[in-house]
C-alpha atoms as a PDB file:
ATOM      1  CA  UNK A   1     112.484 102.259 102.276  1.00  0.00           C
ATOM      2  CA  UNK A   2     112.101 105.842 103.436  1.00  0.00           C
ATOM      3  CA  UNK A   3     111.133 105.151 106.840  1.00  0.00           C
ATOM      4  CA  UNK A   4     114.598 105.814 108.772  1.00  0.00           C
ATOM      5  CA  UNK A   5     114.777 109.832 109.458  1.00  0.00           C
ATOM      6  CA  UNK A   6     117.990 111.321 109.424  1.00  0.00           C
ATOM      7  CA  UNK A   7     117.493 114.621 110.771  1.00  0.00           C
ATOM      8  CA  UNK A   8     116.818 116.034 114.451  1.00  0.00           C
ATOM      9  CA  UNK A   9     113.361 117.041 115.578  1.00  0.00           C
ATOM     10  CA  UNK A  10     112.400 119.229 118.053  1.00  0.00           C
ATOM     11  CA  UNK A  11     109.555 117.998 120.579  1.00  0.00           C
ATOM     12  CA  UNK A  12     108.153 119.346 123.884  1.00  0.00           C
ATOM     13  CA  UNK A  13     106.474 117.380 126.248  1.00  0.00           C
ATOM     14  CA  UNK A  14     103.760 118.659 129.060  1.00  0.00           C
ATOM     15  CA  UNK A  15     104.367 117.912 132.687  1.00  0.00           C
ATOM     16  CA  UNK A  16     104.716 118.629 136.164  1.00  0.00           C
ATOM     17  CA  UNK A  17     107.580 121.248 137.017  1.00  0.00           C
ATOM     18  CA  UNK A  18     109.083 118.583 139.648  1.00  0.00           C
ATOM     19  CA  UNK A  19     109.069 116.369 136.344  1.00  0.00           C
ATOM     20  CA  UNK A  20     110.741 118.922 133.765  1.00  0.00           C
ATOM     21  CA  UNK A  21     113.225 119.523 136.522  1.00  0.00           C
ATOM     22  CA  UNK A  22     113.951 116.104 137.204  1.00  0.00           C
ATOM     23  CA  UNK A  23     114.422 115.353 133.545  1.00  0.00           C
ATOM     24  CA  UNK A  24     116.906 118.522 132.662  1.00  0.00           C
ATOM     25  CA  UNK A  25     119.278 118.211 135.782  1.00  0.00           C
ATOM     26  CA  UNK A  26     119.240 114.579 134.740  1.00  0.00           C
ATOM     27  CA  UNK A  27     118.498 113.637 137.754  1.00  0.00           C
ATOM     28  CA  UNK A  28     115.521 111.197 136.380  1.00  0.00           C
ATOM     29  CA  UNK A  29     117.037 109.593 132.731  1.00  0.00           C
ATOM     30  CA  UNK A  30     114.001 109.352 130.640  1.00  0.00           C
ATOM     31  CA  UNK A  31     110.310 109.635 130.844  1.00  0.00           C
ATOM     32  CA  UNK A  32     107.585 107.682 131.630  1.00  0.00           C
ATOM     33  CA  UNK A  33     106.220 105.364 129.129  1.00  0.00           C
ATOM     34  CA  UNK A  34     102.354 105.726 128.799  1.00  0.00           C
ATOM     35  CA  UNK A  35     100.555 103.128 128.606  1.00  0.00           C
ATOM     36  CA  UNK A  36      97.445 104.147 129.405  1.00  0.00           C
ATOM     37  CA  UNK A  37      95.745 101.939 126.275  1.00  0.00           C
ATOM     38  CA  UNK A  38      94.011 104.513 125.151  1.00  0.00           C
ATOM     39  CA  UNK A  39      97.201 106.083 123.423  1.00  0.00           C
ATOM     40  CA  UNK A  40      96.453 108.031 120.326  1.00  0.00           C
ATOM     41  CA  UNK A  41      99.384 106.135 118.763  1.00  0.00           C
ATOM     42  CA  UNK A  42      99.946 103.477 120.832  1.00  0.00           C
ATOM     43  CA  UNK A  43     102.500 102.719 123.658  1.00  0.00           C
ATOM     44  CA  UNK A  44     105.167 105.728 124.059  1.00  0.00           C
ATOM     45  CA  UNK A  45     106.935 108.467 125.718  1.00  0.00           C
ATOM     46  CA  UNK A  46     104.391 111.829 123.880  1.00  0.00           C
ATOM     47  CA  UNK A  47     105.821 115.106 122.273  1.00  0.00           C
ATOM     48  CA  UNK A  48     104.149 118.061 120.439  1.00  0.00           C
ATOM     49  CA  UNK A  49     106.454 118.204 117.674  1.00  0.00           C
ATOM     50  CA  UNK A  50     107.743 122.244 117.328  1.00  0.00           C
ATOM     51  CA  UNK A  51     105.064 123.380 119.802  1.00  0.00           C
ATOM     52  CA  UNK A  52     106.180 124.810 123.017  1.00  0.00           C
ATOM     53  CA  UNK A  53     102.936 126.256 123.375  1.00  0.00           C
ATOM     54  CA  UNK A  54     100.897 123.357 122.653  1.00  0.00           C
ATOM     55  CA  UNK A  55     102.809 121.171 125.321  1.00  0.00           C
ATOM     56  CA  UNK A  56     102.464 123.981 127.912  1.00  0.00           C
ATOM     57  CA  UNK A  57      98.420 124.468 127.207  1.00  0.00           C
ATOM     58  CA  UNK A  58      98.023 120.618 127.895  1.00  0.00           C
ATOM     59  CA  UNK A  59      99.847 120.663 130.836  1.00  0.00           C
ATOM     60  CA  UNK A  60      98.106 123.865 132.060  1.00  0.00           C
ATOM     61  CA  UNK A  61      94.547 122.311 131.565  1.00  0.00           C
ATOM     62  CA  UNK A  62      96.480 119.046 133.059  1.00  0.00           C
ATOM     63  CA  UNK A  63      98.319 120.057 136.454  1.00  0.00           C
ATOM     64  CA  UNK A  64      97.097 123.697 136.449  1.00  0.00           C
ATOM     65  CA  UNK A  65      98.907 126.898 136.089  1.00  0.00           C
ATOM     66  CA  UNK A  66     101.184 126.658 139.366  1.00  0.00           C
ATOM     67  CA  UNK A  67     102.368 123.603 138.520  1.00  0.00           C
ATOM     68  CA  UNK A  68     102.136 123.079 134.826  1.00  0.00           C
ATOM     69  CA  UNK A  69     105.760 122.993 133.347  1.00  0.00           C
ATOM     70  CA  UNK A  70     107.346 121.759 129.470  1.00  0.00           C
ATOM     71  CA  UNK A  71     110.484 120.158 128.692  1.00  0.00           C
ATOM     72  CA  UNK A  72     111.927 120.533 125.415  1.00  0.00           C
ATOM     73  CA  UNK A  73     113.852 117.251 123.531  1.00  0.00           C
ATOM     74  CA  UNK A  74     116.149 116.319 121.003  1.00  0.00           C
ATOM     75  CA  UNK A  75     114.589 113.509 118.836  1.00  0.00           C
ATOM     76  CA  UNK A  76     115.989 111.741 116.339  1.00  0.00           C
ATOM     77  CA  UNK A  77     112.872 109.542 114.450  1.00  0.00           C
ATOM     78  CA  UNK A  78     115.409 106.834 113.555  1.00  0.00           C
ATOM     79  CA  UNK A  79     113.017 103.939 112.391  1.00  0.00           C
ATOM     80  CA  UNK A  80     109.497 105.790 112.099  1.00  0.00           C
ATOM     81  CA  UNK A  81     106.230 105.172 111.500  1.00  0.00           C
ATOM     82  CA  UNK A  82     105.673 108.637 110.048  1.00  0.00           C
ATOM     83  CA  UNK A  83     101.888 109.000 108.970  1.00  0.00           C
ATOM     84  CA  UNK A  84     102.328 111.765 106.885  1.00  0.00           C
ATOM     85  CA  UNK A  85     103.415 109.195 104.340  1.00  0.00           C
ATOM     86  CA  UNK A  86     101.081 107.189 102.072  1.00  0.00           C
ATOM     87  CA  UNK A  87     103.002 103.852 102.770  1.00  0.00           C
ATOM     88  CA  UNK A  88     102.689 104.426 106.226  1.00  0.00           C
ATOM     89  CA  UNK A  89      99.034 105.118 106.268  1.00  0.00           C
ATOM     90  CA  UNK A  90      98.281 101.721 104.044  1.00  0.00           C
ATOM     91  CA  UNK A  91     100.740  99.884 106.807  1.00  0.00           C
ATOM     92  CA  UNK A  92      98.564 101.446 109.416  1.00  0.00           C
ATOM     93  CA  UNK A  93      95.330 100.175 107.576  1.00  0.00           C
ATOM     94  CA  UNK A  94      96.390  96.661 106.702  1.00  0.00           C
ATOM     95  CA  UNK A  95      97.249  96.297 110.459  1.00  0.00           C
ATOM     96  CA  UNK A  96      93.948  97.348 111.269  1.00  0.00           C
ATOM     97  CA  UNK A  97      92.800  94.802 108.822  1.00  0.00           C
ATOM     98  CA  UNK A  98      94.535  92.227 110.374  1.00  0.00           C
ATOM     99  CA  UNK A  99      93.494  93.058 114.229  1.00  0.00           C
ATOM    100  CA  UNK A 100      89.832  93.556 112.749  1.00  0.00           C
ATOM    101  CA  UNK A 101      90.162  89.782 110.961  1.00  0.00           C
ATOM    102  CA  UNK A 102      91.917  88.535 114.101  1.00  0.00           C
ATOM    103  CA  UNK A 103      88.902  89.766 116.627  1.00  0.00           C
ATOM    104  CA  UNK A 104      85.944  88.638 114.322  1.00  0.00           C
ATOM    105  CA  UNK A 105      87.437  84.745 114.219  1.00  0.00           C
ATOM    106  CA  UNK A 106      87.973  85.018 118.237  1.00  0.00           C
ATOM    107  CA  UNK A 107      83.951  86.269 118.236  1.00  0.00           C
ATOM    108  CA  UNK A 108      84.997  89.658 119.506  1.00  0.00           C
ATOM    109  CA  UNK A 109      84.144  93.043 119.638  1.00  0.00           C
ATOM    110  CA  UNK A 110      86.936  95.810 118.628  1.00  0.00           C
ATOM    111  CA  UNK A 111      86.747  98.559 121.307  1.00  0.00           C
ATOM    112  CA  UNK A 112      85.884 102.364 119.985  1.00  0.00           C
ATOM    113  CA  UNK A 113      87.604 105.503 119.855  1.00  0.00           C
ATOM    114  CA  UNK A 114      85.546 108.122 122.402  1.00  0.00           C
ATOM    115  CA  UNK A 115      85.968 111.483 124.005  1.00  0.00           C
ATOM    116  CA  UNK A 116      83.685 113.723 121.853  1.00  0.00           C
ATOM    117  CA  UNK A 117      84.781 114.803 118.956  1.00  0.00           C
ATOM    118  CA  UNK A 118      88.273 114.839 118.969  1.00  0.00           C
ATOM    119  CA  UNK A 119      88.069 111.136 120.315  1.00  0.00           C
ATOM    120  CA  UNK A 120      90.534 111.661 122.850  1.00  0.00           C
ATOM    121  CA  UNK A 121      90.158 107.830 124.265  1.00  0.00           C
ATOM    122  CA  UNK A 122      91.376 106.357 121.419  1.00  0.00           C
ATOM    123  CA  UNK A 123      91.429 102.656 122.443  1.00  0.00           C
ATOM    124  CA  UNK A 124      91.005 101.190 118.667  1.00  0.00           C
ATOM    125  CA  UNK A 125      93.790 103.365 117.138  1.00  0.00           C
ATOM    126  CA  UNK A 126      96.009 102.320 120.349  1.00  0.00           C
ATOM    127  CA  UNK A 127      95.212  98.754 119.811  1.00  0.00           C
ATOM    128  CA  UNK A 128      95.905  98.756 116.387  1.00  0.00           C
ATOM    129  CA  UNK A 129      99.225 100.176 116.703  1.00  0.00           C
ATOM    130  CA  UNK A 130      99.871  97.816 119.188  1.00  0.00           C
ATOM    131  CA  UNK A 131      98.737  94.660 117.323  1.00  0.00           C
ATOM    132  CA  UNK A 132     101.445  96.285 114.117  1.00  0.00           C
ATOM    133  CA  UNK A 133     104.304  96.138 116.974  1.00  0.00           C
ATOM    134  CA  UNK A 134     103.309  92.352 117.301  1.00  0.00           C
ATOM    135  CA  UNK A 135     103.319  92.004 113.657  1.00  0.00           C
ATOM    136  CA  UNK A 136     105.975  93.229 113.213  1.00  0.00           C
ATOM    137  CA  UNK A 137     108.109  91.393 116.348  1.00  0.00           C
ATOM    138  CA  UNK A 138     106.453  87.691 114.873  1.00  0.00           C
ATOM    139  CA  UNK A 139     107.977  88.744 111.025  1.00  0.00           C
ATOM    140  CA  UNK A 140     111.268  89.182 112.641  1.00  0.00           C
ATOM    141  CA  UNK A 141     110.738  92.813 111.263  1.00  0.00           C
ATOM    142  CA  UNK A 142     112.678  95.759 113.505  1.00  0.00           C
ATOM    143  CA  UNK A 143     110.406  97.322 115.630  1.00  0.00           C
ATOM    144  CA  UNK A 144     109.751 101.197 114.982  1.00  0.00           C
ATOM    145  CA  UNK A 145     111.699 103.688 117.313  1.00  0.00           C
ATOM    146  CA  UNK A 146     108.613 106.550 116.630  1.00  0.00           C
ATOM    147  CA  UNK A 147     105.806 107.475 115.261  1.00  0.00           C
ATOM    148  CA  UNK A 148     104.459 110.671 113.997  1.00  0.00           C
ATOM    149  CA  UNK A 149     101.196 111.695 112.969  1.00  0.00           C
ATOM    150  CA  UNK A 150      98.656 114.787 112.520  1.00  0.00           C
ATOM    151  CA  UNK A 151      96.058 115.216 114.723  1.00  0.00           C
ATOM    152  CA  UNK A 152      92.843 117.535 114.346  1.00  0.00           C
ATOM    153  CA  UNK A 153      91.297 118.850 117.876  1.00  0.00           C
ATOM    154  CA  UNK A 154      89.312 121.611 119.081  1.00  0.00           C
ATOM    155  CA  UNK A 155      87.066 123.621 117.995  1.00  0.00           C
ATOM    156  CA  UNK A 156      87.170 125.562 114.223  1.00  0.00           C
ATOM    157  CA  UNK A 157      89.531 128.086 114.090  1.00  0.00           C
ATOM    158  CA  UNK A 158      86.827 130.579 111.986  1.00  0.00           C
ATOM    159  CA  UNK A 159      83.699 129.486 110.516  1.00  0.00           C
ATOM    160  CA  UNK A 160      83.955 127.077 107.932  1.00  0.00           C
ATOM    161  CA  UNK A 161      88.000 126.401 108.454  1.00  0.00           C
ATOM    162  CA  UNK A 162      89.464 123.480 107.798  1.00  0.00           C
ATOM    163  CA  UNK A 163      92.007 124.125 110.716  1.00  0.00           C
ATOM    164  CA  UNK A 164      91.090 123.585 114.145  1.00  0.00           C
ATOM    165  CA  UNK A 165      92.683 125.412 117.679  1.00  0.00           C
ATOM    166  CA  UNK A 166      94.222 122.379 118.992  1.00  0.00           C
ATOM    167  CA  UNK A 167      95.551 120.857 115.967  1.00  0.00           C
ATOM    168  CA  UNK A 168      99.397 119.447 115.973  1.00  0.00           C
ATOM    169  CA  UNK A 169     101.761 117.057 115.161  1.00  0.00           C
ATOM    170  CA  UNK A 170     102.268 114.629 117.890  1.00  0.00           C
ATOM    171  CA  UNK A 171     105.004 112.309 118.063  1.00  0.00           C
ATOM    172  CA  UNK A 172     105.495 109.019 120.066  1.00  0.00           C
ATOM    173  CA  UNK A 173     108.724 107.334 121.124  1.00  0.00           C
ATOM    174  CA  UNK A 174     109.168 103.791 121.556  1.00  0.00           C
ATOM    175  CA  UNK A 175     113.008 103.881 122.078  1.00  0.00           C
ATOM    176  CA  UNK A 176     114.519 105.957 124.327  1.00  0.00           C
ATOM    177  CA  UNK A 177     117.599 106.115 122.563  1.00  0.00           C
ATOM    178  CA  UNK A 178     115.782 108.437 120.037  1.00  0.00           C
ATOM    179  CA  UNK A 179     116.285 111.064 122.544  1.00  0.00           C
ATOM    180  CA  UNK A 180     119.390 113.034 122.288  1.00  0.00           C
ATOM    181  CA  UNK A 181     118.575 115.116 125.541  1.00  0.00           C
ATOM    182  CA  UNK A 182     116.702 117.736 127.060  1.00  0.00           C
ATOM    183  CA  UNK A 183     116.464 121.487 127.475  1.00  0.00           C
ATOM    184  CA  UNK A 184     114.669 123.660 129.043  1.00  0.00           C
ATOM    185  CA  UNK A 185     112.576 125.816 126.446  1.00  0.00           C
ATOM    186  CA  UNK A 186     113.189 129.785 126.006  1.00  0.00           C
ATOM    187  CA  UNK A 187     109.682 131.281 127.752  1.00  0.00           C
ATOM    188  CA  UNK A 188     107.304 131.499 125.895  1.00  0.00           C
END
């Protein structure tokens, strides 16, 4: 019921400069879609939601300084999957209950989330989004244009915080129509 957004978003994604260029001249439409399956949520084209920093630090420890570079979007969430919401995080569970039902009857293994602590190679959380999107396209149900979540990374802010250096909100597009277009951020 509350899922569709009405209101703009700011995101910034990390990239190459050639990339951010391409992408504000218009020259080159839309971004990539990763697929990478090790998505944190899933399929999509990735934005730090209000960070301009955050984006730029990734693509930094990415591409490098000389050739790290950030574009800045206009987003609207339309349809979202936004996992700041309790119905959303029991949607994400039940799908997980349903993938995890699915691979024990087939004799399988689900894969892990890895990468240290963080668990950067998140190939269980990106194959559980993707097995909702199936769901969700066999129940004749409209597919989600984003999804938005909070993500804890790095190391402690101060001893004994409950914040972390790296933490954001990330946010993933899955239509490309949820971007209203680009800009080129005020340096930061």
């Amino acid at each position: 019921m509350y899922e569709a957004h009405s209101s703009f978003v700011l995101g910034f994604h990390g990239c190459r400069k050639l990339v951010a260029k391409n992408l504000i001249s218009g020259k080159s439409p839309k971004f990539e879609e990763s697929k990478n399956g090790h998505d944190w949520l899933g399929p999509g084209m990735y934005f730090w939601e209000n960070s301009p920093e955050r984006a730029l630090n990734w693509a930094t420890d990415r591409y490098g300084a000389e050739d790290a570079a950030i574009v800045g979007a206009i987003i609207d969430l339309r349809l979202c999957l936004n996992l700041f919401d309790f119905a959303a995080l029991s949607t994400l569970k039940d799908a997980y209950n349903g993938l995890k039902t699915a691979y024990t009857n087939a004799g399988l293994e689900l894969p892990l989330n890895t990468g240290g602590p963080d668990k950067g190679k998140r190939a269980l959380d990106d194959l559980v989004f993707r097995f909702l999107d199936q769901f969700r396209e066999d129940n004749k149900l409209d597919k989600y244009d984003s999804i938005r979540g909070l993500f804890v990374e790095g190391k402690e802010l101060y001893p004994g915080a409950g914040f972390r250096a790296k933490d954001h909100i990330q946010i993933c597009i899955r239509n490309p129509h949820c971007i209203k277009g680009y800009f080129n951020p005020i340096a930061i």
